[in-house]
Protein backbone atom coordinates (compact mmCIF):
# COMPACT_ATOMS: atom_id res chain seq x y z
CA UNK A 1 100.41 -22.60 9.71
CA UNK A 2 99.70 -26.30 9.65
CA UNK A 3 96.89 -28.41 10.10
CA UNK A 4 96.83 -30.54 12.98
CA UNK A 5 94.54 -32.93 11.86
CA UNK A 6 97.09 -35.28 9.31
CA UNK A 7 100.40 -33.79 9.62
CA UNK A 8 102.92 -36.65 9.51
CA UNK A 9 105.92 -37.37 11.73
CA UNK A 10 108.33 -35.96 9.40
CA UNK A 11 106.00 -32.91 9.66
CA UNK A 12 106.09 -32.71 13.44
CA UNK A 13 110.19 -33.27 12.56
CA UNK A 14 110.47 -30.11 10.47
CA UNK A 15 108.38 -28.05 12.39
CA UNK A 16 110.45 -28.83 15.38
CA UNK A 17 113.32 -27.89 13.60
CA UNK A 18 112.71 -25.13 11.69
CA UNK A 19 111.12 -23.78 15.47
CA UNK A 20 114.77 -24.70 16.85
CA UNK A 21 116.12 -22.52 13.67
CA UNK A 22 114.26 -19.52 14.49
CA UNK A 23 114.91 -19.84 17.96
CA UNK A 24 111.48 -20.21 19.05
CA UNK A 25 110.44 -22.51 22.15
CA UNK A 26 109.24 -25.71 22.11
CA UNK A 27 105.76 -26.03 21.53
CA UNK A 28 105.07 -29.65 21.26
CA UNK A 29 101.90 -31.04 19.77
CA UNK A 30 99.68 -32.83 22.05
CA UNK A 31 99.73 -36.26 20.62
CA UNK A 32 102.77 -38.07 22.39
CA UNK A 33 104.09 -39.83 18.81
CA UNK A 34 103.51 -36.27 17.38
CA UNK A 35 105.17 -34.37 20.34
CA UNK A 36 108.01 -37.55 20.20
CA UNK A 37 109.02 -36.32 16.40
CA UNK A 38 108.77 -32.88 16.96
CA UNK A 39 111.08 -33.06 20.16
CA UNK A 40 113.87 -34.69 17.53
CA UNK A 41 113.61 -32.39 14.91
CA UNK A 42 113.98 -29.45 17.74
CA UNK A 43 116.95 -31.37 19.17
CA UNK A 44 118.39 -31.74 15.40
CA UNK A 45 117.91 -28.01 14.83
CA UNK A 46 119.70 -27.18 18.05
CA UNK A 47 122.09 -28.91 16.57
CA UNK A 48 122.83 -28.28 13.20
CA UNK A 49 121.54 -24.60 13.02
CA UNK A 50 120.70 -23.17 9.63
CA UNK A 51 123.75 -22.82 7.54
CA UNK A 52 123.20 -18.89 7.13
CA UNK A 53 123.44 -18.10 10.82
CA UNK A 54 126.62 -17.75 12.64
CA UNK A 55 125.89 -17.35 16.44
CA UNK A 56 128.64 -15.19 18.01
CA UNK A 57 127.24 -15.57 21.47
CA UNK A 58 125.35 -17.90 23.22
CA UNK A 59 122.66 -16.26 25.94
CA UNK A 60 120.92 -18.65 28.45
C-alpha cells in the first residue's frame, strides 16, 4: 500500500482517515510524529465519516 520509508504527515493523516472510513483499527506507524498524524486523521475520520455512508447503528 504505501511506502514507509518517505510518506509525509499528511500521508500518515489520510491513511488514518481513510482507515477510520473503512472502519478498520488503528494501526499506527511506529515513528511517534508519524503515529501523532495518523492518530488525527483517524480521529477526523471518526468524525466526519465519508459522505456516502449513513450509519444506522452504532455497535461497540
Amino acid at each position: 500500500m504505501m511506502n514507509n520509508t518517505k510518506a509525509t504527515h499528511e500521508d500518515w493523516f489520510n491513511v488514518g482517515k481513510s482507515d477510520a472510513y473503512a472502519g478498520k483499527p488503528k494501526t499506527p506507524p511506529e515513528d511517534a510524529e508519524s503515529a501523532s498524524m495518523y492518530d488525527l486523521g483517524y480521529s477526523e475520520g471518526e468524525i466526519t465519516r465519508p459522505p456516502t455512508e449513513t450509519p444506522e447503528t452504532e455497535q461497540e
